[in-house]
N, C-alpha and C. Protein backbone atom coordinates (compact mmCIF):
# COMPACT_ATOMS: atom_id res chain seq x y z
N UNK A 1 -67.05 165.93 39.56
CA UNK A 1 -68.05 165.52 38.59
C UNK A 1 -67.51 164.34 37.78
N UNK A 2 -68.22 163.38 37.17
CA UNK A 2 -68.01 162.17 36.52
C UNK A 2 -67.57 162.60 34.93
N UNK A 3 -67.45 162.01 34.96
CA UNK A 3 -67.08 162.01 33.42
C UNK A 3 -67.76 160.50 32.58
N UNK A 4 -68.18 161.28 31.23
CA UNK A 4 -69.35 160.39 30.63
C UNK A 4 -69.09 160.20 29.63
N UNK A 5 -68.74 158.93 29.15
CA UNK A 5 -68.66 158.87 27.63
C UNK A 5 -69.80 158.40 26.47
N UNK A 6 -69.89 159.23 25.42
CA UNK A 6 -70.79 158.78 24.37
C UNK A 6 -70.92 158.61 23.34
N UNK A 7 -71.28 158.19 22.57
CA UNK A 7 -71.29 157.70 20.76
C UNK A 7 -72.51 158.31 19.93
N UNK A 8 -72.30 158.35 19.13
CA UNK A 8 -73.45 159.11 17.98
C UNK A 8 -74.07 157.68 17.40
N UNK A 9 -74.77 157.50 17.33
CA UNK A 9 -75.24 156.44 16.24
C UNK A 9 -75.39 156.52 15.14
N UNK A 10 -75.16 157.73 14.59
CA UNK A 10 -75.70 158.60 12.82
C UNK A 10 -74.15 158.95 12.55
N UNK A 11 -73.11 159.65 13.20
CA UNK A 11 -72.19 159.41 12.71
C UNK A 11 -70.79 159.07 13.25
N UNK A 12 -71.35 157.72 14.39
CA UNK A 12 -70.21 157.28 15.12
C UNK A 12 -69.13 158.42 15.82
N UNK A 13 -69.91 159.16 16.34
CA UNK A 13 -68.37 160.25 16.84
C UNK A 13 -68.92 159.92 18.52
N UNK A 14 -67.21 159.80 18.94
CA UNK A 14 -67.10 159.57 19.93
C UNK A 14 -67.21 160.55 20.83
N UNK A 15 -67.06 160.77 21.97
CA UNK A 15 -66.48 161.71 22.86
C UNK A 15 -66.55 161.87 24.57
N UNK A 16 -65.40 162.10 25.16
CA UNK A 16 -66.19 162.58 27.11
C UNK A 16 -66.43 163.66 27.37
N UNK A 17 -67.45 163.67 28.02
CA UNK A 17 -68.03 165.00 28.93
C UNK A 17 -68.11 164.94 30.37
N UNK A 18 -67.60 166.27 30.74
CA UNK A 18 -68.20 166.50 32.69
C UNK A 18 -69.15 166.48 33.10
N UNK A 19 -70.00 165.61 33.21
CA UNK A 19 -71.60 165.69 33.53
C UNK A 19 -71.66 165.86 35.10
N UNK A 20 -72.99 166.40 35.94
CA UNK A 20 -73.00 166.23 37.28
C UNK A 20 -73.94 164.92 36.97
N UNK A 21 -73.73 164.29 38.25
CA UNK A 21 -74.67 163.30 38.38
C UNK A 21 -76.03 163.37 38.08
N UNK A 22 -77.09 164.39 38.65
CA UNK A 22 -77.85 164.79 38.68
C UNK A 22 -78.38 165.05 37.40
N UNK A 23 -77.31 165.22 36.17
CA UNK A 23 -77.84 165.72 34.57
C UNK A 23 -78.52 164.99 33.90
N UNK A 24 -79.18 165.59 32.74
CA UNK A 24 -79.96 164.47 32.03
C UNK A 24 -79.23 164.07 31.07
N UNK A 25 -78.96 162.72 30.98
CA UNK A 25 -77.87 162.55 29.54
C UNK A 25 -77.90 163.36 28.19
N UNK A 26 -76.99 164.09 27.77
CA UNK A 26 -76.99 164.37 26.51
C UNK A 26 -77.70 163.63 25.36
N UNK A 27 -78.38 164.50 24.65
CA UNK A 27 -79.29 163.78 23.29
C UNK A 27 -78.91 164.06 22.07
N UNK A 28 -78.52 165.55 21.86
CA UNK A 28 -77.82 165.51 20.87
C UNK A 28 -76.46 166.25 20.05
N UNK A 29 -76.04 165.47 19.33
CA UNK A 29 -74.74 164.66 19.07
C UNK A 29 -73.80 166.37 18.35
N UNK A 30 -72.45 167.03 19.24
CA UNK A 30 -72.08 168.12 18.40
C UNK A 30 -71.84 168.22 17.25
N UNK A 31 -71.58 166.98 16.45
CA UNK A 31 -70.47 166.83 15.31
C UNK A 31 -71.74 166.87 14.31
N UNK A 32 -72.73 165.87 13.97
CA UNK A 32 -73.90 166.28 12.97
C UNK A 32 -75.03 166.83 13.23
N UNK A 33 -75.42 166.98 14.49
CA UNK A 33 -76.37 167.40 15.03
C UNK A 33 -78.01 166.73 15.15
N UNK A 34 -77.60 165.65 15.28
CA UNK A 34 -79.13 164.68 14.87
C UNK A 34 -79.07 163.91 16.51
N UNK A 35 -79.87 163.95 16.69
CA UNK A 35 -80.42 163.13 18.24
C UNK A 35 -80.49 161.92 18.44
N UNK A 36 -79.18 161.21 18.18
CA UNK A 36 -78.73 159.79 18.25
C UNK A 36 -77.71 159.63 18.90
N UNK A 37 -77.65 160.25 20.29
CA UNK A 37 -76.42 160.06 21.28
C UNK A 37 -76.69 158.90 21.92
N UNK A 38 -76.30 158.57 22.38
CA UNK A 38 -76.19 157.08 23.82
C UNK A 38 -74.96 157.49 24.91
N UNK A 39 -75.24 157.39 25.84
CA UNK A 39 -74.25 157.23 26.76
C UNK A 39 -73.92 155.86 26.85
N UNK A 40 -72.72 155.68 27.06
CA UNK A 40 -72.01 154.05 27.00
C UNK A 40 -71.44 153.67 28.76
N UNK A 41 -71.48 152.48 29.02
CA UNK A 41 -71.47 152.34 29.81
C UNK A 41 -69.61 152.28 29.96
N UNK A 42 -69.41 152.80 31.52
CA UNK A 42 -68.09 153.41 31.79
C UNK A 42 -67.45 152.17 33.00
N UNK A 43 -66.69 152.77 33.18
CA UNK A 43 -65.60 151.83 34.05
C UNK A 43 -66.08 151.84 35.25
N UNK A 44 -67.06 153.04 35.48
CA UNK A 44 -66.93 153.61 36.76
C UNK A 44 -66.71 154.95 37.56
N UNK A 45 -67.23 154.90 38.92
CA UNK A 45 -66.68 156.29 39.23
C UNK A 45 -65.44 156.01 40.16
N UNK A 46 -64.20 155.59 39.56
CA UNK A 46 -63.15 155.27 39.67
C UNK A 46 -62.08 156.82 40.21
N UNK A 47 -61.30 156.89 40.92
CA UNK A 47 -60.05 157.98 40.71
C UNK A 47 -59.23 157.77 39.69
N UNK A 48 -58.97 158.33 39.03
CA UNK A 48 -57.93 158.09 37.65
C UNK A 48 -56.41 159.34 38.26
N UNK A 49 -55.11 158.84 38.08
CA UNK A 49 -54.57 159.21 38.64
C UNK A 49 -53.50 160.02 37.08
N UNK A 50 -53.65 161.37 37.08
CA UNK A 50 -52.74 162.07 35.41
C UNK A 50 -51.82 162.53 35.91
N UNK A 51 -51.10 162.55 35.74
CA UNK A 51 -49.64 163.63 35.94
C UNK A 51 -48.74 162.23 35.99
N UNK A 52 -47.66 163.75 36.57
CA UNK A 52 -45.97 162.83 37.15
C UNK A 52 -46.06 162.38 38.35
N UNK A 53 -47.10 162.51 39.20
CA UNK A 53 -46.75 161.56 40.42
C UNK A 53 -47.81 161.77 41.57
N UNK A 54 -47.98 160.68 42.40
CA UNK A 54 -48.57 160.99 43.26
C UNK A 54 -48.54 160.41 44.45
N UNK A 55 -47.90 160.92 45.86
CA UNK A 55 -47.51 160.03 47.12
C UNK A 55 -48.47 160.63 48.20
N UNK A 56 -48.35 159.76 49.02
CA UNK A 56 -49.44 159.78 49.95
C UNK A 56 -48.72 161.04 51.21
N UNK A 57 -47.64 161.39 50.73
CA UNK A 57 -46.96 162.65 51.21
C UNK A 57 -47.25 163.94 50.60
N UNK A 58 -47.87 164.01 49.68
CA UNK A 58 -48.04 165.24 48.71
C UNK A 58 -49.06 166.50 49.22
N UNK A 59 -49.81 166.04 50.40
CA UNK A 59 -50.91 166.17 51.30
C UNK A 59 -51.12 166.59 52.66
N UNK A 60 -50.08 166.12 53.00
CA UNK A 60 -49.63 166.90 54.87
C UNK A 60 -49.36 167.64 54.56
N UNK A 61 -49.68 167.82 56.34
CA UNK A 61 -49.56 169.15 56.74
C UNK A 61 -48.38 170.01 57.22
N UNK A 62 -48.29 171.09 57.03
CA UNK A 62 -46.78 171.52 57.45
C UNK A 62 -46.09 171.04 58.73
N UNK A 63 -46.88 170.51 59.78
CA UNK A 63 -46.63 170.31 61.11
C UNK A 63 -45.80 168.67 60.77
N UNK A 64 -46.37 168.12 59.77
CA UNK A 64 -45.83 166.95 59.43
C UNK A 64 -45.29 166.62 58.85
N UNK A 65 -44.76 167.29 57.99
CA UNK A 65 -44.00 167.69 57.12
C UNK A 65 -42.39 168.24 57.93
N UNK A 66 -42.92 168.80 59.24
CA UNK A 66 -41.12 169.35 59.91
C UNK A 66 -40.96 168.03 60.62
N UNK A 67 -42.27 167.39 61.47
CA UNK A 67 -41.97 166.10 62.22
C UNK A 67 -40.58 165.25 61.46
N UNK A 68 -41.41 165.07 60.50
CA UNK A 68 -40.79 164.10 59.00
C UNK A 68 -39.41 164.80 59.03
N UNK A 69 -38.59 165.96 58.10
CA UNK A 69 -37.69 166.05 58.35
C UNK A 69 -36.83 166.16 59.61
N UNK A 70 -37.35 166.17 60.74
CA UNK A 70 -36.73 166.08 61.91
C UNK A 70 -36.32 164.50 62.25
N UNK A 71 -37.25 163.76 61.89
CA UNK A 71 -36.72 162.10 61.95
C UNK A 71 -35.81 161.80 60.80
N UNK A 72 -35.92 162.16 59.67
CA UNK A 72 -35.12 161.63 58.91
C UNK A 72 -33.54 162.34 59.00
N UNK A 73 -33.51 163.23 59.83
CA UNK A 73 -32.18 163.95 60.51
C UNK A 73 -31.45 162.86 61.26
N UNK A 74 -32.76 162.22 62.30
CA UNK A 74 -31.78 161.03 63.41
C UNK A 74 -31.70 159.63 62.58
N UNK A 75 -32.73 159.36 61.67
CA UNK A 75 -32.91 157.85 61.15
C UNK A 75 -30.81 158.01 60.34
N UNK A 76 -30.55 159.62 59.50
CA UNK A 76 -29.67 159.44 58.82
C UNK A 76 -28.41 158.97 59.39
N UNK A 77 -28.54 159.48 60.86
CA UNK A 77 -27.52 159.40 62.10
C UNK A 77 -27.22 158.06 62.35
N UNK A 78 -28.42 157.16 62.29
CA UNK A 78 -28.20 156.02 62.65
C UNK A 78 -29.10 155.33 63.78
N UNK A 79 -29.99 154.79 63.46
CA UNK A 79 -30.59 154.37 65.07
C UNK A 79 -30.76 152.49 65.15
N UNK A 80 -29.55 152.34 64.22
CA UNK A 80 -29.13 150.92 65.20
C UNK A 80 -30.30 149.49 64.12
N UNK A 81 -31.45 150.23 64.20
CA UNK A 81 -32.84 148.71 64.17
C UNK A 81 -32.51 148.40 63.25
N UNK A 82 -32.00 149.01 61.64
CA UNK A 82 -32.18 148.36 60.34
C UNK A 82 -30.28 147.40 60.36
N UNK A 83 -29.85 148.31 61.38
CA UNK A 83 -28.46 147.63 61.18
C UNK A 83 -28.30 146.36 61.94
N UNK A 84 -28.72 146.55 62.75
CA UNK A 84 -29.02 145.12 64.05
C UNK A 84 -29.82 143.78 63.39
N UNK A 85 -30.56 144.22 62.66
CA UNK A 85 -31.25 143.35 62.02
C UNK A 85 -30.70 142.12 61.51
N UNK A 86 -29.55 143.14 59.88
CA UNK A 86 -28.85 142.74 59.23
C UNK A 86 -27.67 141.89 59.66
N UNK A 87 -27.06 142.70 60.47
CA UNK A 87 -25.88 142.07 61.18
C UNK A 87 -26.06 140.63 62.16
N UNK A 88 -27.16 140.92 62.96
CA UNK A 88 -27.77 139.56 63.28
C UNK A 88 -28.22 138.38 62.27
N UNK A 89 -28.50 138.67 61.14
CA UNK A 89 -28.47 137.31 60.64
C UNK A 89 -27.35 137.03 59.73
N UNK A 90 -25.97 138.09 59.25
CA UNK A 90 -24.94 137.13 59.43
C UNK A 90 -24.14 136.77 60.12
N UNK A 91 -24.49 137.42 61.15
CA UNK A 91 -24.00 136.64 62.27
C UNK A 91 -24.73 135.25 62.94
N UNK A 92 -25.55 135.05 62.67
CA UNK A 92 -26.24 133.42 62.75
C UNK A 92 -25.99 132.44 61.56
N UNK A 93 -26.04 133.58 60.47
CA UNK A 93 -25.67 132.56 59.40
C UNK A 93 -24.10 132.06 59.46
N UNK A 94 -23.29 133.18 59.97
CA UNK A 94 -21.63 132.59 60.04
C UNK A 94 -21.54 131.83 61.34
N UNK A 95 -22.50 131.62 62.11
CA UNK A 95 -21.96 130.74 63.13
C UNK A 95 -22.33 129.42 63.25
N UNK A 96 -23.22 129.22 61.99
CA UNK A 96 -24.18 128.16 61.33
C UNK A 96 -22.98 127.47 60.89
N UNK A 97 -22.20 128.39 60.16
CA UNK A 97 -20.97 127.66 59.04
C UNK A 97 -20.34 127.45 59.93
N UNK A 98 -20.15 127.68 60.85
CA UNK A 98 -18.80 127.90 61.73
C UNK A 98 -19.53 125.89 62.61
N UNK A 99 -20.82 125.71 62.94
CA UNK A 99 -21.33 124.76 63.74
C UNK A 99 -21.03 123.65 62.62
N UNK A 100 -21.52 123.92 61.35
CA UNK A 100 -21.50 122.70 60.24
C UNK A 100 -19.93 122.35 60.45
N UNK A 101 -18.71 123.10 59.98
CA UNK A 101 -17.46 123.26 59.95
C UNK A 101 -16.75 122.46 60.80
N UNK A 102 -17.69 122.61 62.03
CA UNK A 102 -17.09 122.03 63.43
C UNK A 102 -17.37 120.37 63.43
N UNK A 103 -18.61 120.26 63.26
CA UNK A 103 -19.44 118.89 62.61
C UNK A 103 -18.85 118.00 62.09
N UNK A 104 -17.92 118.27 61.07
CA UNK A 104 -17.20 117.67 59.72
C UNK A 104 -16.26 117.31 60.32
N UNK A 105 -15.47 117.90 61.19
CA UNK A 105 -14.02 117.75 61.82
C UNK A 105 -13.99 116.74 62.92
């Protein structure tokens, strides 16, 4: 359900409510009780995200969840791609120095 925010016009009190879509806007106001509500226009029907956290892991399924720790068992082992990477470009970069080096001489 959305959430709706509104103002009193008689005595400025603010406030949000859970409305369903389908509702008829609120008319009147809890705080003085006179029928000068407005609904104000909102951001949107946006996801708003509250707490301490939220990953796009928080959500699988147990089956994917053992996949997952079963790879991160071999990734810890070592499988070469992130190291090969690295090592290949200083190793181009030192043979760069090593070509300039040669150049000069």
């Amino acid at each position: 359900m959305p959430t709706y925010e509104y103002v009193c016009d008689s005595c400025e009190h603010q406030f949000e409510t859970f409305q369903s879509i389908t509702a008829d806007p609120l008319v009147k106001c809890p705080v003085c009780g006179k029928k000068k509500l407005r609904r104000l226009i909102g951001t949107g029907a946006a996801i708003i995200f509250k707490g301490s956290g939220f990953y796009c892991t928080d959500y699988r399924s147990d089956s994917y969840r053992q996949a997952a720790s079963k790879d991160n068992g071999k990734s810890s082992s070592g499988n070469g791609s992130g190291n090969g990477s690295s090592n290949g470009a200083s190793k181009s970069s030192s043979s760069a120095k090593k070509a300039v080096g040669e150049a000069k001489t």
